[in-house]
Protein backbone atom coordinates (compact mmCIF):
# COMPACT_ATOMS: atom_id res chain seq x y z
CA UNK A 1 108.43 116.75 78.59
CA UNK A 2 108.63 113.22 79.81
CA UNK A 3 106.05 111.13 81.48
CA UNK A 4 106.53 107.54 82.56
CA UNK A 5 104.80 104.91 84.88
CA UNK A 6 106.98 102.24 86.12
CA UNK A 7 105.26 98.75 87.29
CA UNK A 8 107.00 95.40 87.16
CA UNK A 9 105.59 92.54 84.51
CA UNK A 10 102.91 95.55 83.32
CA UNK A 11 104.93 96.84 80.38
CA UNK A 12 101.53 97.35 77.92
CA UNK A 13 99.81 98.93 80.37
CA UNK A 14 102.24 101.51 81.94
CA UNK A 15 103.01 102.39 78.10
CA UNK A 16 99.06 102.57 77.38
CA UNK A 17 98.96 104.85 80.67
CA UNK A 18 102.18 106.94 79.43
CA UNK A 19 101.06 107.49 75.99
CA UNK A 20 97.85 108.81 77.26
CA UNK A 21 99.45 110.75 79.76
CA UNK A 22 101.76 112.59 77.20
CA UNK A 23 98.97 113.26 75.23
CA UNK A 24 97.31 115.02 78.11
CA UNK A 25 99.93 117.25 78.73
CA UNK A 26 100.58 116.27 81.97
CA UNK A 27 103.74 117.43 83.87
CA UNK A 28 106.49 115.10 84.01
CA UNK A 29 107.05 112.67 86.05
CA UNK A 30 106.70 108.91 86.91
CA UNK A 31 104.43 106.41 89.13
CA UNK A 32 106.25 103.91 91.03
CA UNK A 33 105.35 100.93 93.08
CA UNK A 34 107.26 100.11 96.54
CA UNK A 35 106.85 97.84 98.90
CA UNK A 36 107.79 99.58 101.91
CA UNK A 37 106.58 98.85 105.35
CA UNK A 38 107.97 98.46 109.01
CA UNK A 39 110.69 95.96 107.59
CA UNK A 40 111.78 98.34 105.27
CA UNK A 41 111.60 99.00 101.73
CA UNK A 42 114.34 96.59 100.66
CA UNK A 43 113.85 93.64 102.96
CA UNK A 44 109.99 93.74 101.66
CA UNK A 45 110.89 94.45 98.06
CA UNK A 46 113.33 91.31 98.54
CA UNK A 47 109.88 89.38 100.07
CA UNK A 48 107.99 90.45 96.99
CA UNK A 49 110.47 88.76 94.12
CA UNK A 50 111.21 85.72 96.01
CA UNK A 51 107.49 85.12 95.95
CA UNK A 52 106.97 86.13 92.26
CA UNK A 53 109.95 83.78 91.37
CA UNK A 54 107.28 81.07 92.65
CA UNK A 55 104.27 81.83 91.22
CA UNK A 56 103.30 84.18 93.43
CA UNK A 57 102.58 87.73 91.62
CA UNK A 58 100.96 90.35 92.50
CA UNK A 59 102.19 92.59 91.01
CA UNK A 60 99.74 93.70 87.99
CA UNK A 61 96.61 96.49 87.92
CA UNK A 62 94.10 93.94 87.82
CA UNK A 63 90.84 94.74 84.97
CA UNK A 64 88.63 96.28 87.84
CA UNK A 65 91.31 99.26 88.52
CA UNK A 66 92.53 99.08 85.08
CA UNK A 67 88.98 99.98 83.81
CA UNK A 68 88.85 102.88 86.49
CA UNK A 69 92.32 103.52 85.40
CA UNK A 70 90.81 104.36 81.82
CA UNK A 71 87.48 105.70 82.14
CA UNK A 72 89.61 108.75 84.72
CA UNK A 73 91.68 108.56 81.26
CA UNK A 74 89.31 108.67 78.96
CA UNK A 75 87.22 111.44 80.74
CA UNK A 76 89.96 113.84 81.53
CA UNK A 77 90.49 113.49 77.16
CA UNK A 78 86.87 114.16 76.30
CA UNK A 79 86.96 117.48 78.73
CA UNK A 80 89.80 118.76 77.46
CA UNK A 81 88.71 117.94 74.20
CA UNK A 82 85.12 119.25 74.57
CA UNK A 83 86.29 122.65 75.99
CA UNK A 84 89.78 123.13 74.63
CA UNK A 85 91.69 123.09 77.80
CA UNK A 86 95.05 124.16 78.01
CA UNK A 87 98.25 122.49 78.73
CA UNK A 88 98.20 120.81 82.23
CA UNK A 89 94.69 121.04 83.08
CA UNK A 90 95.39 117.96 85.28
CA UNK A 91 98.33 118.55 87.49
CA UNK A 92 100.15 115.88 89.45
CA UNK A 93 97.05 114.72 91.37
CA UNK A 94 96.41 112.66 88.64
CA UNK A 95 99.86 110.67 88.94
CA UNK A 96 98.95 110.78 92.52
CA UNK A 97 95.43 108.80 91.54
CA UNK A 98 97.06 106.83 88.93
CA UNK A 99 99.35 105.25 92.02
CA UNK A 100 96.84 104.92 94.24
CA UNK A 101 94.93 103.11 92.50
CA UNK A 102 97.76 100.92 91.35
CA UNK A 103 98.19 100.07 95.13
CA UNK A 104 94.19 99.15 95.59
CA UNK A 105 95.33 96.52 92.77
CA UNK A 106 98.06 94.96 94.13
CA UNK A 107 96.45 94.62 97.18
CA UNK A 108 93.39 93.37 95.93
CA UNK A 109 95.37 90.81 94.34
CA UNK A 110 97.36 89.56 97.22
CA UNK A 111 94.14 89.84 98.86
CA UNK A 112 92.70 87.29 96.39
CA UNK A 113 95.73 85.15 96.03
CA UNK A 114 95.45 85.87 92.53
CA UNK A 115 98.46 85.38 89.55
CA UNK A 116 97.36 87.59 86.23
CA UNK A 117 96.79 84.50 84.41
CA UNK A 118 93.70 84.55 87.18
CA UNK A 119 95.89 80.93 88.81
CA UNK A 120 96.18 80.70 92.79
CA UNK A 121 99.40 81.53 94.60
CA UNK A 122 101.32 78.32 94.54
CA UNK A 123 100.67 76.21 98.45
CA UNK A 124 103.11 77.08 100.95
CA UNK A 125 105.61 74.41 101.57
CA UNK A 126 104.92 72.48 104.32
CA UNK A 127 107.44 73.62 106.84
CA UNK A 128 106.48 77.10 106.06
CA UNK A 129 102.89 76.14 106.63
CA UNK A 130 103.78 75.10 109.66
CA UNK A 131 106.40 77.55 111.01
CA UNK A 132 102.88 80.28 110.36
CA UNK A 133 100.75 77.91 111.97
CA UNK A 134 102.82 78.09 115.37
CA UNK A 135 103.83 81.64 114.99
CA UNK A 136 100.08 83.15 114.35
CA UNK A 137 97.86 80.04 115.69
CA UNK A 138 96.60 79.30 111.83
CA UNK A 139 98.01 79.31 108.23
CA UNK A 140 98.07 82.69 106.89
CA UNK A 141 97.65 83.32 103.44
CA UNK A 142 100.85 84.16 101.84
CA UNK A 143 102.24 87.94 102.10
CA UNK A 144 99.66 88.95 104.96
CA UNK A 145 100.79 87.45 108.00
CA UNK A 146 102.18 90.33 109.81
CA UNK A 147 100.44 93.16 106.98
CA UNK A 148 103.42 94.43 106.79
CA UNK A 149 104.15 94.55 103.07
CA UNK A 150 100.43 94.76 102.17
CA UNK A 151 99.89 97.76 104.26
CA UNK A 152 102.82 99.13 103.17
CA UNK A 153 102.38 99.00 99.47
CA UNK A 154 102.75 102.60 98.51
CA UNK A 155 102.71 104.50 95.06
CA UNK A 156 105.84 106.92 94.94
CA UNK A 157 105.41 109.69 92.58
CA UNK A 158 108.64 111.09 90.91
CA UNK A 159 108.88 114.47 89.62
CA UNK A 160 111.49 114.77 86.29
CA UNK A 161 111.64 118.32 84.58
């Protein structure tokens, strides 16, 4: 059996997440963050590092989903502790969970303009600034303009034997 969550600059807590997950006897298979959309998957993935490259990441299960993250963790241990349930008591809704609320993160974080260090998104440039202010009438945050990659943040689960 193999079990693995995949999210970018969150290597301690997909491997906290995958050890537990292992040691619920979960069927296999992995969480993964995309940034898909009407633009498409790549041109919004390709959106998403430019703006990590400058100080502008998202990209992390901030502590308010992290602690739901656990306590589902946590609880689904003590029941199948408590009554000595079998081997895949869960079932793959609980990857499904898992990713969404690793999406509710991510866009609660580009939501607050938030870094995990808990910094601000760097400022726009000023021709950028501008460019948003004549496109939309005002200066946008950054990565919500059109909602397109916030709204189409979406958790892909993949199934491995």
């Amino acid at each position: 059996m193999s079990v693995a969550v995949v999210m970018e600059g969150s290597d301690q807590v997909a491997n906290a997440i995958q050890t537990a997950l292992v040691n619920l006897h979960l069927p296999s298979g992995s969480v993964e963050i995309v940034a898909g959309g009407r633009r498409g998957e790549a041109k919004n993935a390709l959106i998403a590092q430019v703006q990590a490259a400058k100080q502008r990441n998202p990209w992390y299960i901030n502590d308010d989903i992290m602690l739901l993250v656990r306590s589902n963790l946590h609880e689904l241990i003590r029941q199948q502790t408590a009554f000595g349930l079998g081997r895949n008591l869960v079932g793959p809704q609980f990857l499904k969970d898992v990713g969404n609320l690793m999406v509710l993160s991510v866009q609660e974080n580009i939501r607050q303009q938030k870094n995990k260090d808990g910094t601000t998104f760097g400022e726009l440039s000023a021709r950028y600034a501008a460019f948003k202010r004549r496109k939309y009438g005002f200066v946008h945050p950054i990565l919500v303009a059109s909602r397109d990659l916030i709204d189409g943040i979406k958790a892909v689960i993949h199934k491995t034997a």
